[in-house]
PDB file of N, CA and C in Angstrom:
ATOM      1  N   UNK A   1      13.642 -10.071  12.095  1.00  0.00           N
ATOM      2  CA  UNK A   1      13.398 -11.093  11.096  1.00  0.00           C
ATOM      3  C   UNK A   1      11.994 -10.930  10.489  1.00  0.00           C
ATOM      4  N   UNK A   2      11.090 -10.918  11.288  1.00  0.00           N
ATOM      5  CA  UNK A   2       9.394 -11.133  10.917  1.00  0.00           C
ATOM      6  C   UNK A   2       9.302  -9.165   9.994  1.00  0.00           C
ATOM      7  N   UNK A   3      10.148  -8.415  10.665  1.00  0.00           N
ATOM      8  CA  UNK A   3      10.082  -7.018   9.709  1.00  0.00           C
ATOM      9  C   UNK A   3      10.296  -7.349   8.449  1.00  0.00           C
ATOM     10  N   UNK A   4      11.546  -7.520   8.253  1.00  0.00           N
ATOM     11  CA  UNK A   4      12.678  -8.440   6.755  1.00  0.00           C
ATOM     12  C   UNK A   4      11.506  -8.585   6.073  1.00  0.00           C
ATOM     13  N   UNK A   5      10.700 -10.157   6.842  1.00  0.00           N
ATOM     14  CA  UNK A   5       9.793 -10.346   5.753  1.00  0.00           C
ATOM     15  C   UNK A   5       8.791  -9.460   5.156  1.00  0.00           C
ATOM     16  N   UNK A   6       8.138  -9.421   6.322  1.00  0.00           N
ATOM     17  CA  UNK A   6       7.001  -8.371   5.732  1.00  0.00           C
ATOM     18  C   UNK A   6       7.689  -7.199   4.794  1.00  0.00           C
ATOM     19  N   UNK A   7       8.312  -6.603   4.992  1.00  0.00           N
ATOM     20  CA  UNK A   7       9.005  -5.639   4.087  1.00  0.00           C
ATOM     21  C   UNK A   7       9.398  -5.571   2.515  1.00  0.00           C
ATOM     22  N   UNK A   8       9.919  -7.026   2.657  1.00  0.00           N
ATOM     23  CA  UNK A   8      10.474  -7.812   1.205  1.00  0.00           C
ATOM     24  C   UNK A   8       9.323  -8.402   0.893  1.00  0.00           C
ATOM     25  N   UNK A   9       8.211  -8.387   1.319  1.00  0.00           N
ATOM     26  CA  UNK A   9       6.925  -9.105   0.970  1.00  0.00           C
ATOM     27  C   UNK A   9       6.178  -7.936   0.262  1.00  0.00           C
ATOM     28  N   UNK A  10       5.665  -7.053   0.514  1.00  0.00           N
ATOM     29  CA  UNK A  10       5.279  -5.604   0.209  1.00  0.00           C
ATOM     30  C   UNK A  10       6.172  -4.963  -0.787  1.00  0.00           C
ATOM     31  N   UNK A  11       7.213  -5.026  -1.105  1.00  0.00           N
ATOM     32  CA  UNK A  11       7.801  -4.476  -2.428  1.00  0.00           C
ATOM     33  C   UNK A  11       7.846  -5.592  -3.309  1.00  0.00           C
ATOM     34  N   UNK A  12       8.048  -6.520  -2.926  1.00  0.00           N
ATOM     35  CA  UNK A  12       8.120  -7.662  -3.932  1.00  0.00           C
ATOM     36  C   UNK A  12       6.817  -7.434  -4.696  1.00  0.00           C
ATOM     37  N   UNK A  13       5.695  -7.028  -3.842  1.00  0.00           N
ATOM     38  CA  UNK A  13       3.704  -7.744  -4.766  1.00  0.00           C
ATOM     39  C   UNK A  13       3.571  -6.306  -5.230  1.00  0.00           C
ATOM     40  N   UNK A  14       4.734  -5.412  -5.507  1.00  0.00           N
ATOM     41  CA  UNK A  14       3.890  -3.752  -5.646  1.00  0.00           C
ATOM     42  C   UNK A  14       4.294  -4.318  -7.313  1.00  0.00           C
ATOM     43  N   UNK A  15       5.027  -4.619  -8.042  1.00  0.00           N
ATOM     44  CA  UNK A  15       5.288  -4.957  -9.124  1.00  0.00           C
ATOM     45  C   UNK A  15       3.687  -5.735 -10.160  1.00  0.00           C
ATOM     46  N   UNK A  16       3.568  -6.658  -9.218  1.00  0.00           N
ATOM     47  CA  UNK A  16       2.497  -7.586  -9.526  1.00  0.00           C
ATOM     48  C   UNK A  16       1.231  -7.529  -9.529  1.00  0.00           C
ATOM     49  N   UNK A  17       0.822  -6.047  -8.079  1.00  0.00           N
ATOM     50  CA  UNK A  17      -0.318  -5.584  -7.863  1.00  0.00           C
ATOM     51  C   UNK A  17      -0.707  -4.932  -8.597  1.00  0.00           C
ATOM     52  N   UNK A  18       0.450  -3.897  -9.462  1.00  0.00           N
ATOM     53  CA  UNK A  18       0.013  -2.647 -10.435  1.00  0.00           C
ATOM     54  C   UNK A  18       0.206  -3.157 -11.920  1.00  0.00           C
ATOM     55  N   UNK A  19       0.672  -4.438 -12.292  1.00  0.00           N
ATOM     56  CA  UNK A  19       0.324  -4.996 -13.063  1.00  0.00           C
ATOM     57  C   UNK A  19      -1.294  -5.797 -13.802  1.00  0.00           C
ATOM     58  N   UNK A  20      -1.602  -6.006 -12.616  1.00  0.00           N
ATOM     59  CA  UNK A  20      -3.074  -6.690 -12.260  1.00  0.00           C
ATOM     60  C   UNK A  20      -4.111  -5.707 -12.024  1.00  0.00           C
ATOM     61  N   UNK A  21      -3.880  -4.667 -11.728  1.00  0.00           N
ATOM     62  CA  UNK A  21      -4.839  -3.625 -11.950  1.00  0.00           C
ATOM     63  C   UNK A  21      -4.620  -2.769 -13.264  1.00  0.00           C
ATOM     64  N   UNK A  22      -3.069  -2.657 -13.352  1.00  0.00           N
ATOM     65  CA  UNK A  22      -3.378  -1.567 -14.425  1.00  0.00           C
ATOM     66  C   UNK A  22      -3.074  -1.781 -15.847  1.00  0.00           C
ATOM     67  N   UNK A  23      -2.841  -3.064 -16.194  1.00  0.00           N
ATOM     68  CA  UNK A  23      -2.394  -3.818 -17.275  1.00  0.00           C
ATOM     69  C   UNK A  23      -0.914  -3.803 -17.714  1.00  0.00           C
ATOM     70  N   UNK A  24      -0.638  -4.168 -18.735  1.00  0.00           N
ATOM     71  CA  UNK A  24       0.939  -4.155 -18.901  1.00  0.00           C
ATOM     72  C   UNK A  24       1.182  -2.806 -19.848  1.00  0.00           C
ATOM     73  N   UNK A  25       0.652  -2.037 -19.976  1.00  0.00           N
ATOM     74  CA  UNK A  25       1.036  -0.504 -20.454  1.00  0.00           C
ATOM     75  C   UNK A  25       0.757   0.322 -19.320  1.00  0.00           C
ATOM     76  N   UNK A  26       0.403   0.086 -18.387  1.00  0.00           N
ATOM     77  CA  UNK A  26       0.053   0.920 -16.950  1.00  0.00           C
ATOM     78  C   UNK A  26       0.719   0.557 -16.064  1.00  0.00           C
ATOM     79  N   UNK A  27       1.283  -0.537 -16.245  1.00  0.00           N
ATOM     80  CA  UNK A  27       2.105  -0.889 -15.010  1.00  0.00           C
ATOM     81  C   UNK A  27       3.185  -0.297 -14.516  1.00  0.00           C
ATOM     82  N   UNK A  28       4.492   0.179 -15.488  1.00  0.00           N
ATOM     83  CA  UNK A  28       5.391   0.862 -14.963  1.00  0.00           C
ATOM     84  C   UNK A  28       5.213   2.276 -14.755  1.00  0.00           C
ATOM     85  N   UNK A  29       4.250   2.863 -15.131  1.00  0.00           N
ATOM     86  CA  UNK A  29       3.614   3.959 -14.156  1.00  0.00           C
ATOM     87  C   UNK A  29       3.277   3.885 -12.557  1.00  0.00           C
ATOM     88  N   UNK A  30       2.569   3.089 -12.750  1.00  0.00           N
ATOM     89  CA  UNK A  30       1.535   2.097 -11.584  1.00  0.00           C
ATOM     90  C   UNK A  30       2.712   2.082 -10.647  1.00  0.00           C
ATOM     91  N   UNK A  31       3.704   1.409 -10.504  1.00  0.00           N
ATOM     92  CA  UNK A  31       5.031   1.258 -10.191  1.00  0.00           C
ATOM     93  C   UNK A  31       5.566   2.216  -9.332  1.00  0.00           C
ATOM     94  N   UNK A  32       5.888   3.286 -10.480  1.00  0.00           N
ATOM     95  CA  UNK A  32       6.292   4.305  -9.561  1.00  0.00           C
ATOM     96  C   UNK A  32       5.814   5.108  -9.566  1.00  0.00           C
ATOM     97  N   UNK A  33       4.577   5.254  -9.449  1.00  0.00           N
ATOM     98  CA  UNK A  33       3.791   6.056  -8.410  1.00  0.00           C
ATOM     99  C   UNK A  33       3.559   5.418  -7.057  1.00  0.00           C
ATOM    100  N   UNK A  34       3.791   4.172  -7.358  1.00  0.00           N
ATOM    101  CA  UNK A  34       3.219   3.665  -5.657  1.00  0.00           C
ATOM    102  C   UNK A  34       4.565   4.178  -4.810  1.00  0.00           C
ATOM    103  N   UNK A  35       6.096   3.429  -6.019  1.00  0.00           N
ATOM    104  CA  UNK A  35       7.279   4.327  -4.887  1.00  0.00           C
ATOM    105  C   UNK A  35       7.034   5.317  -4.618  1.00  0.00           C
ATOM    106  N   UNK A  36       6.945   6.162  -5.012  1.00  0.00           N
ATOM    107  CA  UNK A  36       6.908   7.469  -4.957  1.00  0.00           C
ATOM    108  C   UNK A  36       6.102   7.640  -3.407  1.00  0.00           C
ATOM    109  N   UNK A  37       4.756   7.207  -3.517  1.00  0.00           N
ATOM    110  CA  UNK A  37       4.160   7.650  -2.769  1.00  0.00           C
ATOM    111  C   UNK A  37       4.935   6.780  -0.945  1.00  0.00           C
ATOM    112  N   UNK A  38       5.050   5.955  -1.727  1.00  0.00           N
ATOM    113  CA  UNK A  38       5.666   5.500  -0.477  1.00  0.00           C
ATOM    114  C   UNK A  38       6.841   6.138   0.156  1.00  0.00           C
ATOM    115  N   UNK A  39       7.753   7.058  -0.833  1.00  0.00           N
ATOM    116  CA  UNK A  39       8.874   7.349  -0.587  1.00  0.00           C
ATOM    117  C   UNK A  39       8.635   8.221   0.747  1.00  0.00           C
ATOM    118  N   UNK A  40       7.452   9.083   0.570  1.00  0.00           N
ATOM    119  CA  UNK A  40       7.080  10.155   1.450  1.00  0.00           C
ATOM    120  C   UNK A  40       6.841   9.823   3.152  1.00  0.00           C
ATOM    121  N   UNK A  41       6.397   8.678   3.375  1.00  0.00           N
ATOM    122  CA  UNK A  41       6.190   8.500   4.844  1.00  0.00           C
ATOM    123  C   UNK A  41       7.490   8.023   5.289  1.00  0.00           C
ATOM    124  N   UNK A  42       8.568   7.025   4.292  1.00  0.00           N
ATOM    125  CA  UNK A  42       9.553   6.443   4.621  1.00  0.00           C
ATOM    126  C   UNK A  42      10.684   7.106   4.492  1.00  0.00           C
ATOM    127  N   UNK A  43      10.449   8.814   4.148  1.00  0.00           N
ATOM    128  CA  UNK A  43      11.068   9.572   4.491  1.00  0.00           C
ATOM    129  C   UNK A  43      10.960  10.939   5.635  1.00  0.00           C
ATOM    130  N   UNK A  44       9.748  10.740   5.997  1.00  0.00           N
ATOM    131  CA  UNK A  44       9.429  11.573   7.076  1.00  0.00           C
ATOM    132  C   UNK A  44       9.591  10.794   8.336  1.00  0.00           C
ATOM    133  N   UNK A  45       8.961   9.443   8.206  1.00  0.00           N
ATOM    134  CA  UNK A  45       8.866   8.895   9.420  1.00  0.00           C
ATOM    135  C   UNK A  45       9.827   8.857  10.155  1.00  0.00           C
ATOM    136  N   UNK A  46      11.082   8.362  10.391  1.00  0.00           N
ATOM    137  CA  UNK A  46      11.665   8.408  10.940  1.00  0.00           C
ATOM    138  C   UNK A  46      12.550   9.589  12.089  1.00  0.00           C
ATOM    139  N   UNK A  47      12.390  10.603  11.019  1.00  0.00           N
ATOM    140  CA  UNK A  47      12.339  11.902  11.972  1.00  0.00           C
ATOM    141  C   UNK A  47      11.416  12.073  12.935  1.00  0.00           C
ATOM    142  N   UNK A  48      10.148  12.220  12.506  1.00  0.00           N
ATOM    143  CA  UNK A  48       9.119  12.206  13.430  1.00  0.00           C
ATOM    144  C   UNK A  48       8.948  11.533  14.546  1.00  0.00           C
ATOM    145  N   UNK A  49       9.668   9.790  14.398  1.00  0.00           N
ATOM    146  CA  UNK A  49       9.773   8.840  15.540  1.00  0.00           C
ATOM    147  C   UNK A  49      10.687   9.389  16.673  1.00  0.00           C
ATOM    148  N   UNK A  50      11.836  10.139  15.761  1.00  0.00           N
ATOM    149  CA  UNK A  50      13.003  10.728  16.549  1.00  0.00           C
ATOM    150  C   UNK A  50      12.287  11.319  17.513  1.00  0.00           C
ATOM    151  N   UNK A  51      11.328  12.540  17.331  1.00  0.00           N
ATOM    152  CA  UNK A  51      11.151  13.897  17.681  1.00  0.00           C
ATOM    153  C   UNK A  51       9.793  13.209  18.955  1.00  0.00           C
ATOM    154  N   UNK A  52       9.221  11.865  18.021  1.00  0.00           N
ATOM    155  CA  UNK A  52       8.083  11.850  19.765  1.00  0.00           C
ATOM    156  C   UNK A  52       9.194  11.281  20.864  1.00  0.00           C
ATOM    157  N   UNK A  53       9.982  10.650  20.194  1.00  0.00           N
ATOM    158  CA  UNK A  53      10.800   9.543  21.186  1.00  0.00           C
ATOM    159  C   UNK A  53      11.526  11.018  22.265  1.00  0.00           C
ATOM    160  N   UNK A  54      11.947  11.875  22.022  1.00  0.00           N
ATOM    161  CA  UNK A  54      12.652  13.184  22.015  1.00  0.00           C
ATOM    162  C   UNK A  54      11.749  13.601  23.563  1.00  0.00           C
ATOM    163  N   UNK A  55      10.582  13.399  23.075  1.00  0.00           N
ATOM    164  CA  UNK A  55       9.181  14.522  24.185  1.00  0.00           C
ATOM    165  C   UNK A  55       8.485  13.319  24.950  1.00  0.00           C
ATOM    166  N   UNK A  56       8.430  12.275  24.544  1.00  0.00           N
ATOM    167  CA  UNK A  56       8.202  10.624  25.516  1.00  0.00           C
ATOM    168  C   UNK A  56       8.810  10.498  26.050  1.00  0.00           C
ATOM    169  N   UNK A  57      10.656  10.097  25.737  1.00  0.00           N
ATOM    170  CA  UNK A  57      11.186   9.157  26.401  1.00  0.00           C
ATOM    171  C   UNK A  57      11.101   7.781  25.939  1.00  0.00           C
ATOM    172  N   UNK A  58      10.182   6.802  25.204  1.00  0.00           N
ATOM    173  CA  UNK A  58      10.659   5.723  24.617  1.00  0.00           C
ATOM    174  C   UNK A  58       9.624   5.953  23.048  1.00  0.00           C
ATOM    175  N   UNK A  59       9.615   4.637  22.207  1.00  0.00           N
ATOM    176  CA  UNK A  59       9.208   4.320  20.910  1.00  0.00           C
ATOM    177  C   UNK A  59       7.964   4.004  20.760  1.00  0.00           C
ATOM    178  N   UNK A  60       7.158   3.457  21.906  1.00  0.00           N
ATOM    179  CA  UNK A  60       5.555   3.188  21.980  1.00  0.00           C
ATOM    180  C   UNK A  60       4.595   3.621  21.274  1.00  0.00           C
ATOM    181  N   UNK A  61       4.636   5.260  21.760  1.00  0.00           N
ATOM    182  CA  UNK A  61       4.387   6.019  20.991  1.00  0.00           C
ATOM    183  C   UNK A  61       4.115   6.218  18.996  1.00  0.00           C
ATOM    184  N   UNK A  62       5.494   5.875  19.313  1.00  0.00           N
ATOM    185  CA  UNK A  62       5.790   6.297  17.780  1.00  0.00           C
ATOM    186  C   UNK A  62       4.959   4.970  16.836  1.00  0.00           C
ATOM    187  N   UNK A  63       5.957   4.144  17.888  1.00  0.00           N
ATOM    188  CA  UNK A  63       4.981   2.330  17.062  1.00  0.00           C
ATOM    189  C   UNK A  63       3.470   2.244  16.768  1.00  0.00           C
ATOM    190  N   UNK A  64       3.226   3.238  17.668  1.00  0.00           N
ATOM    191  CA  UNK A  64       1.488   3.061  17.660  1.00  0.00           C
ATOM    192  C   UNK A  64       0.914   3.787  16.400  1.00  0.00           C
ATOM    193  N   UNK A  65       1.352   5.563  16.731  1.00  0.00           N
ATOM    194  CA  UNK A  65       1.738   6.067  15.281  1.00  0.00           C
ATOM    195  C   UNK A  65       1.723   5.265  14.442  1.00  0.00           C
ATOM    196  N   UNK A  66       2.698   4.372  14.037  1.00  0.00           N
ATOM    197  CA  UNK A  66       3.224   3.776  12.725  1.00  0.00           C
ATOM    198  C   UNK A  66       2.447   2.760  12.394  1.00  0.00           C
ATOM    199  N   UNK A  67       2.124   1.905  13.197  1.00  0.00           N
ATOM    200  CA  UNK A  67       0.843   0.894  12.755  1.00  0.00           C
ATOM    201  C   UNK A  67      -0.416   1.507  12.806  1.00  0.00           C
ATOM    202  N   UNK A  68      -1.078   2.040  13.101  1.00  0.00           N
ATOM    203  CA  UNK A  68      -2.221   2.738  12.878  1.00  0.00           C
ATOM    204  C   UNK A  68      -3.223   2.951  11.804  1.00  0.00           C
ATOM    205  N   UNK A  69      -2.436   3.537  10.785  1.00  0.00           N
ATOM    206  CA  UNK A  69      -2.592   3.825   9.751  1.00  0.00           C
ATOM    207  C   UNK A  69      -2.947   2.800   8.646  1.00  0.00           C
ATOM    208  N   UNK A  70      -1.767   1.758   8.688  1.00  0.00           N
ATOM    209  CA  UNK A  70      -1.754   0.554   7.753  1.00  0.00           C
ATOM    210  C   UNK A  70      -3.092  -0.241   8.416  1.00  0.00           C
ATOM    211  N   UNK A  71      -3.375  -0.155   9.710  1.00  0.00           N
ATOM    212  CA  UNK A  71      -5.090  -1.014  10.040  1.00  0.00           C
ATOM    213  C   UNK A  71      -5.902  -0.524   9.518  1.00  0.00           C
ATOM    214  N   UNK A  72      -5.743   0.836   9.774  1.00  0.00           N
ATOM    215  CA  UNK A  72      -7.389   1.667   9.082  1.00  0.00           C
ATOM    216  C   UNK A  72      -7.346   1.099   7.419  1.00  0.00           C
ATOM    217  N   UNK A  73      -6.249   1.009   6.694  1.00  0.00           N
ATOM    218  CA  UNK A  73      -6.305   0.959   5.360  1.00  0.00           C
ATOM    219  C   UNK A  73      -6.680  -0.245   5.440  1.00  0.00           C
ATOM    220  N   UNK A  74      -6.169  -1.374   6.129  1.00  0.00           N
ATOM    221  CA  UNK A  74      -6.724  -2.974   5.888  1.00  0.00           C
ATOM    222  C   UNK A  74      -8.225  -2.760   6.023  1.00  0.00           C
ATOM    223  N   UNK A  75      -8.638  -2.257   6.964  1.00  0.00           N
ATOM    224  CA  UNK A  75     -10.119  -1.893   7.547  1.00  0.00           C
ATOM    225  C   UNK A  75     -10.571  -1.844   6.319  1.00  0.00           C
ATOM    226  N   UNK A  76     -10.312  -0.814   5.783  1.00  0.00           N
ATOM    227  CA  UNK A  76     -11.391  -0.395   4.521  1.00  0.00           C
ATOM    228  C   UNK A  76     -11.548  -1.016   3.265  1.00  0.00           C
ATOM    229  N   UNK A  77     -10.451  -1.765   3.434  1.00  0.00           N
ATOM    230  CA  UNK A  77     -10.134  -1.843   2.077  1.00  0.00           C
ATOM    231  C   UNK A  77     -10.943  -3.733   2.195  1.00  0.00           C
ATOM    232  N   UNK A  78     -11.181  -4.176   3.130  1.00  0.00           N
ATOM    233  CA  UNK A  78     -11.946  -5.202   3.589  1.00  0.00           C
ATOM    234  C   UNK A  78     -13.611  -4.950   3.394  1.00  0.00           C
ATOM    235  N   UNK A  79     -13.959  -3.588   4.294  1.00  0.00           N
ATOM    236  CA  UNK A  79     -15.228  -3.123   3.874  1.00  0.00           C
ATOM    237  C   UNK A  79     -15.770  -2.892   2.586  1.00  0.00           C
ATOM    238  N   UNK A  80     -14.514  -2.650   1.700  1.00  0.00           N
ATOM    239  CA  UNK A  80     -15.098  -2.121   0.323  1.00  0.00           C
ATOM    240  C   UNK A  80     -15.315  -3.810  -0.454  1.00  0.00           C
ATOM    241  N   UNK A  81     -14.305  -4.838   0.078  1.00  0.00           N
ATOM    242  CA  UNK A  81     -14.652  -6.115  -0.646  1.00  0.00           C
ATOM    243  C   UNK A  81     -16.360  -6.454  -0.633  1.00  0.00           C
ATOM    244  N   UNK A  82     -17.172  -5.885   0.880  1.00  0.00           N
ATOM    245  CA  UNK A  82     -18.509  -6.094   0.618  1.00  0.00           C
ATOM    246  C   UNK A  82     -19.334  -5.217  -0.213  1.00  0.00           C
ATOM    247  N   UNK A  83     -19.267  -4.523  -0.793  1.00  0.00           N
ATOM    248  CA  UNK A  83     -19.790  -3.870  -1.836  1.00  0.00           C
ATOM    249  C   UNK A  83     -19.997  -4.435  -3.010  1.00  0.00           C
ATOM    250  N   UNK A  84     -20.957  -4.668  -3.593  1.00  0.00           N
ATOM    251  CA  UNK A  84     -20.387  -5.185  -4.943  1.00  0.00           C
ATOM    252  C   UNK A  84     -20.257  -4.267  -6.686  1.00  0.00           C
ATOM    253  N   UNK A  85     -19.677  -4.925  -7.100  1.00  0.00           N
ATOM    254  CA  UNK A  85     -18.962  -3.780  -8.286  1.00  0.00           C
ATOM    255  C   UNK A  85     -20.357  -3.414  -8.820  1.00  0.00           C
ATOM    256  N   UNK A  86     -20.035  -2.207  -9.632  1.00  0.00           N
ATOM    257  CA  UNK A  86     -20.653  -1.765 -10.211  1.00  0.00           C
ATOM    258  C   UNK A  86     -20.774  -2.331 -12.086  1.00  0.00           C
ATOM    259  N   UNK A  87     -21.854  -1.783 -12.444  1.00  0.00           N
ATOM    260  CA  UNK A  87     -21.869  -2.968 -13.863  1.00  0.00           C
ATOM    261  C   UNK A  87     -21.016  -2.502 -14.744  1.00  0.00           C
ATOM    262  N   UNK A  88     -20.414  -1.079 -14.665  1.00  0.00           N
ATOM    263  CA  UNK A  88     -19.084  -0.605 -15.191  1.00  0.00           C
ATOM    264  C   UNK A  88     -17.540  -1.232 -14.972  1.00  0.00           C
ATOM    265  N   UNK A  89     -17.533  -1.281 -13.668  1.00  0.00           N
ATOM    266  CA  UNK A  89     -16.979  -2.065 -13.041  1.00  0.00           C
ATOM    267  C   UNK A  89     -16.118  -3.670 -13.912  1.00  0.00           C
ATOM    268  N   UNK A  90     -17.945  -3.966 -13.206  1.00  0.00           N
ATOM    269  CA  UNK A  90     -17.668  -5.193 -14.081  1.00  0.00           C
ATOM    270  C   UNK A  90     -17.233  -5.531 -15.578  1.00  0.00           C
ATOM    271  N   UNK A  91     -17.821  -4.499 -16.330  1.00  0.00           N
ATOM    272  CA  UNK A  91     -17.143  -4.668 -17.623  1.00  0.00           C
ATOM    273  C   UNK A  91     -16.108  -4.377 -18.422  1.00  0.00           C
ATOM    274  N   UNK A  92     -15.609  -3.267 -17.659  1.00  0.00           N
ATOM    275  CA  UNK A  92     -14.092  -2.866 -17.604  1.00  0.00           C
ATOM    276  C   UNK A  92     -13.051  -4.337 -17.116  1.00  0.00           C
ATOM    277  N   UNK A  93     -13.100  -4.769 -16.234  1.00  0.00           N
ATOM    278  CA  UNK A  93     -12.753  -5.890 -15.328  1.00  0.00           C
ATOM    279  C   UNK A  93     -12.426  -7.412 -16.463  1.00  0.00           C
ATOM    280  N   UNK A  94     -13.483  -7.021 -17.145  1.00  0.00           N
ATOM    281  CA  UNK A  94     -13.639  -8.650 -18.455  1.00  0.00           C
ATOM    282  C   UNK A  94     -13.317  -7.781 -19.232  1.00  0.00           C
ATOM    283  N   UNK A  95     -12.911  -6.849 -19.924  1.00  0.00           N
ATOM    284  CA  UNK A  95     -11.934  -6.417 -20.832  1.00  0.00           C
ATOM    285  C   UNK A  95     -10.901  -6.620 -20.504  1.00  0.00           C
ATOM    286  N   UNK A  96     -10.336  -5.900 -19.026  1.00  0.00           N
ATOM    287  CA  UNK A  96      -8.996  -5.983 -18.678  1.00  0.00           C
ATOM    288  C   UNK A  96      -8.261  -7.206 -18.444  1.00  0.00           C
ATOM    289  N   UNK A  97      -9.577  -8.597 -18.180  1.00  0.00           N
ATOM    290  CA  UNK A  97      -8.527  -9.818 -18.017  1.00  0.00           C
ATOM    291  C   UNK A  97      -8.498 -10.206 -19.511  1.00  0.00           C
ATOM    292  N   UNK A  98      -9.696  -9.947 -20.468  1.00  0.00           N
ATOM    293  CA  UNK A  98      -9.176 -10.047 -22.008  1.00  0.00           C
ATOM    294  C   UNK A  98      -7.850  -9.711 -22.769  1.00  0.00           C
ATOM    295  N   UNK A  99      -7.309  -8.332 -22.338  1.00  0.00           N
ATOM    296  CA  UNK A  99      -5.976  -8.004 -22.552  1.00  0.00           C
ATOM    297  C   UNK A  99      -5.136  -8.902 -22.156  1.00  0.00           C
ATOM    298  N   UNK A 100      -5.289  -9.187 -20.948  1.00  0.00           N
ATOM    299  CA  UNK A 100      -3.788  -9.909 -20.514  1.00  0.00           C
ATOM    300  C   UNK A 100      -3.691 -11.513 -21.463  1.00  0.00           C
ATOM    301  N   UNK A 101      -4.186 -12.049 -21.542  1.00  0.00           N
ATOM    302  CA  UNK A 101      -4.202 -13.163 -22.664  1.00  0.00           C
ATOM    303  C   UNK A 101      -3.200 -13.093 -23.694  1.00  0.00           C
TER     304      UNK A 101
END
């Protein structure tokens, strides 16, 4: 159940996220490039889970594998909120919410 969500939660905001960054002429790019990129782990992974589970004996392993990755990215992507933008940044940023209007 708590997968379901999270799952349907994460494709649902990829629409909305690459809208909000990349405006509404960037977005359906934005889009699918993120599938895309996603397509690649959510097509390897599961083999790979096969193949530790294969040389383990159970999924631990693999689970650990599989969350791993998505922390380090929360990690950073938290660290970079303390940074503050750059004055390019910033002015790109007040154009781009100018567009959406």
């Amino acid at each position: 159940c708590i997968l379901g969500l999270f799952d349907g939660v994460f494709i649902t905001m990829i629409g909305p996220v690459a809208y909000d960054i990349c405006g509404p002429k960037g977005a359906g790019q934005a889009i699918g490039f993120l599938l895309a990129m996603c397509s690649i782990p959510l097509t390897i992974g599961p083999p790979v889970a096969g193949f530790i589970y294969d040389k383990v004996g159970n999924y631990t392993a693999a689970f650990l594998l599989a969350g791993f990755p998505p922390l380090v990215g929360a990690g950073v992507m938290m660290v970079i909120r303390c940074y503050p933008a750059t004055e390019e940044a910033k002015v790109e940023e007040t154009r781009h919410r100018g567009n959406r209007k």
